[in-house]
Each structure stands twice: as structure tokens, then as C-alpha cells.
C-alpha atoms as a PDB file:
ATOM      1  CA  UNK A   1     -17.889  15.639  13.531  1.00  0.00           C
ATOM      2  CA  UNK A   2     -15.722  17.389  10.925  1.00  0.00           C
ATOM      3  CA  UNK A   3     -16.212  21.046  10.687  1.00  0.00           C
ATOM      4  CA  UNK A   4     -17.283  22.875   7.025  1.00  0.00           C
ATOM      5  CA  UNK A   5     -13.912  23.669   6.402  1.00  0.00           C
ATOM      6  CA  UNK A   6     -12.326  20.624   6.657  1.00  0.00           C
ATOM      7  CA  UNK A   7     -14.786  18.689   4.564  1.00  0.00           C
ATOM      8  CA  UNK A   8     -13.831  21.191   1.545  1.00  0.00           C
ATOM      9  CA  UNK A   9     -10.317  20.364   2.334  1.00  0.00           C
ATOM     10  CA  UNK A  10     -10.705  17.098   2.099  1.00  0.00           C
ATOM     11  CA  UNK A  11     -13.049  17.307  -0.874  1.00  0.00           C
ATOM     12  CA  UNK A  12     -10.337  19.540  -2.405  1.00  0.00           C
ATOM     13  CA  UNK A  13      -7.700  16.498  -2.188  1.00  0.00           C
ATOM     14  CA  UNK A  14     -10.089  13.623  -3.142  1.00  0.00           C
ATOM     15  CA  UNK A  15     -10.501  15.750  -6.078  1.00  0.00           C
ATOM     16  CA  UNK A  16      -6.883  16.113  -6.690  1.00  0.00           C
ATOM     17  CA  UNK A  17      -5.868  12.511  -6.048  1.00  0.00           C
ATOM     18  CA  UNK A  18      -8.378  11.666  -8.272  1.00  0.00           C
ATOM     19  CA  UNK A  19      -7.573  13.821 -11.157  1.00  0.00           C
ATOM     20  CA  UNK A  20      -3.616  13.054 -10.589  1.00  0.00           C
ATOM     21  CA  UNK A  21      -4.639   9.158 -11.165  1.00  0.00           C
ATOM     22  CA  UNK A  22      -6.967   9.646 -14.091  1.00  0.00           C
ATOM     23  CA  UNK A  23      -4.152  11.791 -15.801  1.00  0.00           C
ATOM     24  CA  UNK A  24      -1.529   9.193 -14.774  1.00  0.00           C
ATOM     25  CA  UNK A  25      -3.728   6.713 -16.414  1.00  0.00           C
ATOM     26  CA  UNK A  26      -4.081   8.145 -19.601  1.00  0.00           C
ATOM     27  CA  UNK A  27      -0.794   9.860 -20.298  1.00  0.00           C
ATOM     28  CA  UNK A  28       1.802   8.107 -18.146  1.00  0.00           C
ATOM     29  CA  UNK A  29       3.555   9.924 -14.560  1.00  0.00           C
ATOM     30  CA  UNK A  30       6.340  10.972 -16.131  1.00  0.00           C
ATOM     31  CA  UNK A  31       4.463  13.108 -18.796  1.00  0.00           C
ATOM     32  CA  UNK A  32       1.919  14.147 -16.382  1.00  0.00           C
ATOM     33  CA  UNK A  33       2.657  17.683 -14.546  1.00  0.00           C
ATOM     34  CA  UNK A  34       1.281  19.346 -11.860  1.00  0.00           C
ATOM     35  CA  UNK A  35      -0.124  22.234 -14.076  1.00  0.00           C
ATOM     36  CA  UNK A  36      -2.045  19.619 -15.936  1.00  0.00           C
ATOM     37  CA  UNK A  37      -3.506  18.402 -11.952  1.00  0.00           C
ATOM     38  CA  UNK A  38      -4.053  21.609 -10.873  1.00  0.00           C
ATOM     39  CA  UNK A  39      -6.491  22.433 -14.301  1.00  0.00           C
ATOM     40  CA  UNK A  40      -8.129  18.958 -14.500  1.00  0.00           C
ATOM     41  CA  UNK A  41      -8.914  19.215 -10.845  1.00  0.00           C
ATOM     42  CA  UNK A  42      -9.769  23.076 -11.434  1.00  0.00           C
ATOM     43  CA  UNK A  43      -7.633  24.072  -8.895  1.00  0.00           C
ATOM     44  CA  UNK A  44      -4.729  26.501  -8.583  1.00  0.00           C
ATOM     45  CA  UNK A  45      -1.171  24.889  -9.215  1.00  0.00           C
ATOM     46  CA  UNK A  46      -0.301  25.970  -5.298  1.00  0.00           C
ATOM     47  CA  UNK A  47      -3.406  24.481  -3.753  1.00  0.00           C
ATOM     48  CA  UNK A  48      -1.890  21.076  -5.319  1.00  0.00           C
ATOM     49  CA  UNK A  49       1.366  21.694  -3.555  1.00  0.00           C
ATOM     50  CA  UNK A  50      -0.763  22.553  -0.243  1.00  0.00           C
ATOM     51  CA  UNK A  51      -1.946  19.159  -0.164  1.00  0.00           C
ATOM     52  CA  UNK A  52       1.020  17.005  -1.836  1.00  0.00           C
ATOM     53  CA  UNK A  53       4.381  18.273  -2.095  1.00  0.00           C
ATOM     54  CA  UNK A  54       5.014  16.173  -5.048  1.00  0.00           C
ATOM     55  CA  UNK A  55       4.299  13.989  -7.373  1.00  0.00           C
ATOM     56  CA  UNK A  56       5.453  10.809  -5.657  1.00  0.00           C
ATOM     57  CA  UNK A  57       3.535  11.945  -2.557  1.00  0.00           C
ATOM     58  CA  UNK A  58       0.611  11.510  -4.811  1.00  0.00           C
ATOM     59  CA  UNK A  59       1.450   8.045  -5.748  1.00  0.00           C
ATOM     60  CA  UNK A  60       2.359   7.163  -2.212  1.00  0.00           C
ATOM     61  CA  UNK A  61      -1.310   8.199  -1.273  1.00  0.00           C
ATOM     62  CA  UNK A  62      -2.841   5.425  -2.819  1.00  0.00           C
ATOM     63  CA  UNK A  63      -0.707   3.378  -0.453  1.00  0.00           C
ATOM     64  CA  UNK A  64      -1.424   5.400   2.499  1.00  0.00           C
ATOM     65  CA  UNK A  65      -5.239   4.704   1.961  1.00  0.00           C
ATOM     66  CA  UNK A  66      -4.358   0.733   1.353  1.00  0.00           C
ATOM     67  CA  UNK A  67      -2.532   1.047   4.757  1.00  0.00           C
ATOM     68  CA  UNK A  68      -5.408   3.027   6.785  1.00  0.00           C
ATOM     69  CA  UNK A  69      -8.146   0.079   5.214  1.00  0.00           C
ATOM     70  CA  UNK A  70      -6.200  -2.792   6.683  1.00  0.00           C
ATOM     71  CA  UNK A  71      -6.067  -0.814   9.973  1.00  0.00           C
ATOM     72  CA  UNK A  72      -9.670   0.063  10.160  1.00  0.00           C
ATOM     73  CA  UNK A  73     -10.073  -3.833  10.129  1.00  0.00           C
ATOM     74  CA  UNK A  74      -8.001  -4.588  12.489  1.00  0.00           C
ATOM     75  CA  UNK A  75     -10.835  -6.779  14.237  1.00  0.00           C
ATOM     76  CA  UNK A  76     -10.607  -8.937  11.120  1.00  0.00           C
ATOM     77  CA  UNK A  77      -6.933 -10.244  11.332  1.00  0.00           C
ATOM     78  CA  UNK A  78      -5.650  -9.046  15.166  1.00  0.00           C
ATOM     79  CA  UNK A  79      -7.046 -11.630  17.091  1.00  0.00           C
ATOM     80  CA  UNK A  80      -5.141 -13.829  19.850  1.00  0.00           C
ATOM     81  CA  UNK A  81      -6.304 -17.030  18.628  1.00  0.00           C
ATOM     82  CA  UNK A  82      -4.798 -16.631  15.278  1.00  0.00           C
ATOM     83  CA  UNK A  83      -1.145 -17.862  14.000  1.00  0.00           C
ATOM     84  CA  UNK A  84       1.046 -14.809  13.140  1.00  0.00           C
ATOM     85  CA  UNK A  85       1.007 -16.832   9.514  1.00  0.00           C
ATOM     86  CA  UNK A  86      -2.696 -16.369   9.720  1.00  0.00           C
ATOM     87  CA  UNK A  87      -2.783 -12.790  10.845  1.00  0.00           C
ATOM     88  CA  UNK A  88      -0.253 -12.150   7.762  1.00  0.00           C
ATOM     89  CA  UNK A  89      -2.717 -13.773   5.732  1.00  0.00           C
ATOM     90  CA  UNK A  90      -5.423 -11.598   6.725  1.00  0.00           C
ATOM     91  CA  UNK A  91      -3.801  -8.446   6.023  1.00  0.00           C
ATOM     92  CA  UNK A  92      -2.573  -9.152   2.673  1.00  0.00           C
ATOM     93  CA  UNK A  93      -5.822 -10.487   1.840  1.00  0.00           C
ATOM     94  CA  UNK A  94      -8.009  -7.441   3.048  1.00  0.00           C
ATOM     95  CA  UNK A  95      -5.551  -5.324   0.624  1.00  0.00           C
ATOM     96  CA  UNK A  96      -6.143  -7.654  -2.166  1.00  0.00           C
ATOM     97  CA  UNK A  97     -10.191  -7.185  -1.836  1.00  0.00           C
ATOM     98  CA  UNK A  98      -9.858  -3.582  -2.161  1.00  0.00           C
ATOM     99  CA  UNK A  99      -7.015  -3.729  -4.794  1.00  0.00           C
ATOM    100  CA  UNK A 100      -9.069  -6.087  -7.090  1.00  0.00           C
ATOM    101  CA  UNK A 101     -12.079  -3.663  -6.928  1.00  0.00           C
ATOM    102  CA  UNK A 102      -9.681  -1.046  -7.950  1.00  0.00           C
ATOM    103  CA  UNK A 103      -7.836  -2.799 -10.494  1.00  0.00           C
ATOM    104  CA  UNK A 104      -7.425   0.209 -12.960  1.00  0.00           C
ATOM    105  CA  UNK A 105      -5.963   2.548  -9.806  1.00  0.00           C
ATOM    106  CA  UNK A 106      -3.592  -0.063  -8.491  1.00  0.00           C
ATOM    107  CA  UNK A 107      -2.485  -0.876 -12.396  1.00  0.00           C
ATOM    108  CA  UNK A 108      -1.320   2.956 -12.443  1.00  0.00           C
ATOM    109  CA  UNK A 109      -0.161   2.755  -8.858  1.00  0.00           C
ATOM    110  CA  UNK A 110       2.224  -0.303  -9.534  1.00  0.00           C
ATOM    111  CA  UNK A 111       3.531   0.567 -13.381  1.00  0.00           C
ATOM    112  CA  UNK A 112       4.147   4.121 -11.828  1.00  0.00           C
ATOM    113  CA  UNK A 113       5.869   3.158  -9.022  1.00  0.00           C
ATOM    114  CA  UNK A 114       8.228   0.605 -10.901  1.00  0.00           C
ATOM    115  CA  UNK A 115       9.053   3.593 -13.385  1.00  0.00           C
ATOM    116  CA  UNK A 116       9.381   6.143 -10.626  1.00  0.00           C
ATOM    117  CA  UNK A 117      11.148   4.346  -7.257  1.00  0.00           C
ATOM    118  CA  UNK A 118      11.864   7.412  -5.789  1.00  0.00           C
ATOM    119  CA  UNK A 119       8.102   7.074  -5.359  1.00  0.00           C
ATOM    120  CA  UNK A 120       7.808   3.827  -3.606  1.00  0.00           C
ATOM    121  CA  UNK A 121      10.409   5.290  -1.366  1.00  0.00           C
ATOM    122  CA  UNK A 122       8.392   7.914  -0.576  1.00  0.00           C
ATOM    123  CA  UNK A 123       6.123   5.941   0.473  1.00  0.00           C
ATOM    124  CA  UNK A 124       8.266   3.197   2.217  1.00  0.00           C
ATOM    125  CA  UNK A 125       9.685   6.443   4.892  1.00  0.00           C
ATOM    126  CA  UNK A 126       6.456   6.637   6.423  1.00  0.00           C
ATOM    127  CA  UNK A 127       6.474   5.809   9.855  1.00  0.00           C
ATOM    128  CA  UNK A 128       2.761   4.011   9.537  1.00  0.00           C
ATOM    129  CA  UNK A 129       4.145   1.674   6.909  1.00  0.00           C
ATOM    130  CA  UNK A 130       3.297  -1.523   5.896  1.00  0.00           C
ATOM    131  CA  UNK A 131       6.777  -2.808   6.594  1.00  0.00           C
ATOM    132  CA  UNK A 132       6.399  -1.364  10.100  1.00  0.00           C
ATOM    133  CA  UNK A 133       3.054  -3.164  10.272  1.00  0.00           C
ATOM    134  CA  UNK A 134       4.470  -6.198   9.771  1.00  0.00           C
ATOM    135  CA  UNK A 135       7.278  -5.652  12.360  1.00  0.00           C
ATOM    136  CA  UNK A 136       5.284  -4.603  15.048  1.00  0.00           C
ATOM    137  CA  UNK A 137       2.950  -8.118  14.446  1.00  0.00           C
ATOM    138  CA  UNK A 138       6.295 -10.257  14.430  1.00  0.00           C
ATOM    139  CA  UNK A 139       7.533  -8.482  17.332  1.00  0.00           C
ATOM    140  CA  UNK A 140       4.533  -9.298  19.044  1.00  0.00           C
ATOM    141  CA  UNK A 141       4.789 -13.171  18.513  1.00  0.00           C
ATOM    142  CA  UNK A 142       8.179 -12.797  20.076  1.00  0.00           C
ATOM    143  CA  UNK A 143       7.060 -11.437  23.063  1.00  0.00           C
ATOM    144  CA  UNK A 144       4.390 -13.976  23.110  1.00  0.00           C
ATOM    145  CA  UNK A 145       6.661 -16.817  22.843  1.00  0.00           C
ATOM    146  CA  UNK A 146       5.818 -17.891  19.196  1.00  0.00           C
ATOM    147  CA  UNK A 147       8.873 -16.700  17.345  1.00  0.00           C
ATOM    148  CA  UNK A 148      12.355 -16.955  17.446  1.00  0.00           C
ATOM    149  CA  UNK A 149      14.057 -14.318  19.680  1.00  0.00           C
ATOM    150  CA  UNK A 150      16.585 -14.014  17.370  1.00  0.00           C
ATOM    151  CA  UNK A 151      14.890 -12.856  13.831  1.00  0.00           C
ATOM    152  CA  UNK A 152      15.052  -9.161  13.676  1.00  0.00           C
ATOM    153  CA  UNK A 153      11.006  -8.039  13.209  1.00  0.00           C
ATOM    154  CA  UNK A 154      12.383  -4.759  10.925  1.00  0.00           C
ATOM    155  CA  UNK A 155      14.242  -7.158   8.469  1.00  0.00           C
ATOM    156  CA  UNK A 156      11.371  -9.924   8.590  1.00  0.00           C
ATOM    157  CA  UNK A 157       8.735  -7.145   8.209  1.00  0.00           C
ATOM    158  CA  UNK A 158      10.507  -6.052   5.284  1.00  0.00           C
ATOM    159  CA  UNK A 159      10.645  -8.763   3.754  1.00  0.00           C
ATOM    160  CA  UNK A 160       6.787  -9.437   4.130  1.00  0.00           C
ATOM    161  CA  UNK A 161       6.474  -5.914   2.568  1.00  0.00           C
ATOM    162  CA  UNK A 162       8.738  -7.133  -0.482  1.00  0.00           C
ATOM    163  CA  UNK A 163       6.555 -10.511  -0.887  1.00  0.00           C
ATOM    164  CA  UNK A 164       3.180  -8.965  -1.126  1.00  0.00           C
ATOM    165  CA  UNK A 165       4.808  -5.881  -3.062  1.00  0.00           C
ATOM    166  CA  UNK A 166       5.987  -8.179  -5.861  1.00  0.00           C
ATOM    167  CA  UNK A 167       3.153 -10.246  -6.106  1.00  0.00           C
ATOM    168  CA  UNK A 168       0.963  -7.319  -7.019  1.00  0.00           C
ATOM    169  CA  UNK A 169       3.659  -6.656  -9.243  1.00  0.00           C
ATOM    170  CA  UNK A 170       3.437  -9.846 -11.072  1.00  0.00           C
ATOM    171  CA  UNK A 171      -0.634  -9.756 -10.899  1.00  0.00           C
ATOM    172  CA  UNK A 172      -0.658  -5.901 -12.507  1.00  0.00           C
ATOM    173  CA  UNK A 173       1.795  -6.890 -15.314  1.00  0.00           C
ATOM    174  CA  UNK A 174      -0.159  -9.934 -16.150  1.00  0.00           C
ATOM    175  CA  UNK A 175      -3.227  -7.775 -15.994  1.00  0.00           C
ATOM    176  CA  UNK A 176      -4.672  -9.751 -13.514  1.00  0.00           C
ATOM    177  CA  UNK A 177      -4.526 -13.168 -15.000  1.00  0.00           C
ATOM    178  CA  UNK A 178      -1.941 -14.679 -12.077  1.00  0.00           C
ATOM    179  CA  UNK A 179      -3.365 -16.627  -9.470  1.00  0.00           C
ATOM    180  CA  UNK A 180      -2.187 -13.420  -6.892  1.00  0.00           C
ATOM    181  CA  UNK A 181      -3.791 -14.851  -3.710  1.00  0.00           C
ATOM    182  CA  UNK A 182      -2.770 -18.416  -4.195  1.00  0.00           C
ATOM    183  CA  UNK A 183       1.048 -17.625  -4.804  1.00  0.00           C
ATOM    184  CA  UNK A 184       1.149 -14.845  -1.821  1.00  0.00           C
ATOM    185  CA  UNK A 185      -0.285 -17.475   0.687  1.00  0.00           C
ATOM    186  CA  UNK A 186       2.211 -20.205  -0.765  1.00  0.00           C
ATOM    187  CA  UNK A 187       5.088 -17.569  -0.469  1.00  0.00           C
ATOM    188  CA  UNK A 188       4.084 -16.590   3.329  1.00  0.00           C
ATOM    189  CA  UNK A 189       3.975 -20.137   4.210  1.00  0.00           C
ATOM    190  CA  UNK A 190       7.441 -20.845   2.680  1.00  0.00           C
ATOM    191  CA  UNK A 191       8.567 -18.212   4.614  1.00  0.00           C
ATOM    192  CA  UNK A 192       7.177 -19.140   8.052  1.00  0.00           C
ATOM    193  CA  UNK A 193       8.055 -22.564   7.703  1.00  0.00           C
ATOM    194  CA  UNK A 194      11.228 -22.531   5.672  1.00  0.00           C
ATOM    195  CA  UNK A 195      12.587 -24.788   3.091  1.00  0.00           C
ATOM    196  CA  UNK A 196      14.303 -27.218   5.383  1.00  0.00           C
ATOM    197  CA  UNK A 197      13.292 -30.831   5.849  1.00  0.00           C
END
């Protein structure tokens, strides 16, 4: 159980997070300071920097929390008698769920981070990365006999990362008219089973 302390603290950056995203939301990242987070959250401007150095560390947040979701559920997608296609699958669909019921937050999440990429690299240094994710799953199949020895699980996990990346691109900037789930799983099997006859 969480002591007093650290329930204020974490209070304290829900409330910041949230304030940063509202304010990204209505005036854009780049015009939005952390001054103008600090006094919407009604906090000091150094009790921002205690809990996110920067702006982009903000953004990459809202990842994080994406990330920690899928992992919570692992039970959903890490099972043995799964493909690694169909464990793929599973992920990307558990972050789709959450990212449709948060449509306005991922809109700001992906416009920001296509303005600003030094904040999807931010986010993409993270050891517990999506990309990583990905490798560790592909790695796994190896070892189990279902890959190829010879695809390297870092370069393969990244491009899973880039896949499901763009697609949310694509569904954001057609403001959620694009068929997101049905292209991602058509994309993922492409890549699985490649384009040779």
C-alpha cells in the first residue's frame, strides 16, 4: 500500500500531465511553456521539472502509460498456444482499445509528436519500449523454434514499432475515419508472411 506521501506525488503529476495535455490541446506544444503548466496545474514552475525534465518527457508519458496497459495484460496476448502473429495482434489491439477511448489525448499525442521528433525519441530511448517489447516476443519464437534464426529481433521489433506507429498516424490525421485495426492486422500479416509466392 502506497504511503500519504506518495499518493500526493503522484496526484501532483496526474495533475500536471493532465494540465500539460489540455494546454497542448488548445494552444499547440510548441506555444505551450512550462510556466503556463506549472499555473494551470497550480503548481510551482520547479515542481514541474521535479516530475518531467521536459517537455518531450511529458509527451513521452502518454506512451509510457500505453506501454505499462499492454503489460498489465499480459495474460491477454502472452500465451503459449498463440502464433507470435497473434500475440502481435493482441498487443496492438489492447493499445488501440485504450487509444480509441482517448481519442482527443492520442490526437495531441500523435500531431505533437510528428511536430516535435525529438519527442518521440525521447520516448523511443526507454529501455521498457515498445520496440523492445516486440524484440523480446520475436526473440522468444526463435528460441522456440518458430522463427528464423537469422532475423535480428531489434530490427524486426522496430519495425513492428514503425507499423503500428504510422497507422495511428494515418487514423489521427484522418480523425479517426481509417479503418486503423483492419489495415494494422493486414500490415502484420504481410509482414509475417511476406510478399513472396
Amino acid at each position: 500500500m502506497s504511503s500519504r506521501r506518495e499518493r500526493k506525488k503522484q496526484e501532483t503529476r496526474t495533475k500536471i500531465f493532465t494540465s500539460a495535455m489540455k494546454l497542448f490541446q488548445a494552444g499547440g506544444y510548441d506555444a505551450t511553456t512550462i510556466d503556463m503548466i506549472a499555473e494551470h496545474a497550480d503548481v510551482a514552475r520547479g515542481t514541474v521539472f521535479l516530475h518531467f525534465p521536459s517537455k518531450e518527457a511529458i509527451l513521452a508519458h502518454w506512451g509510457q502509460d500505453r506501454f505499462e496497459e499492454m503489460m498489465e495484460r499480459s495474460v491477454e496476448w502472452d500465451q503459449p498456444d498463440l502464433s507470435v502473429e497473434e500475440k502481435v495482434m493482441r498487443l496492438f489491439k489492447i493499445a488501440l482499445t485504450a487509444n480509441q477511448e482517448s481519442f482527443d489525448l492520442v490526437k495531441i499525442w500523435v500531431k505533437s509528436t510528428l511536430a516535435t521528433p525529438t519527442a518521440m525519441i525521447h520516448e523511443r530511448q526507454s529501455p521498457v519500449s515498445l520496440r523492445n517489447l516486440m524484440a523480446d516476443i520475436l526473440e522468444s519464437a526463435q528460441e522456440e523454434g518458430h522463427l528464423k534464426q537469422t532475423i535480428d529481433p531489434i530490427i524486426a521489433g522496430d519495425m513492428l514499432e514503425n507499423i503500428y506507429l504510422h497507422a495511428m498516424q494515418d487514423w489521427v490525421l484522418s480523425e479517426g475515419n481509417w479503418p486503423v485495426e483492419e489495415i494494422l492486422t493486414t500490415k502484420i500479416h504481410y509482414l509475417f508472411n511476406g510478399l513472396n509466392q
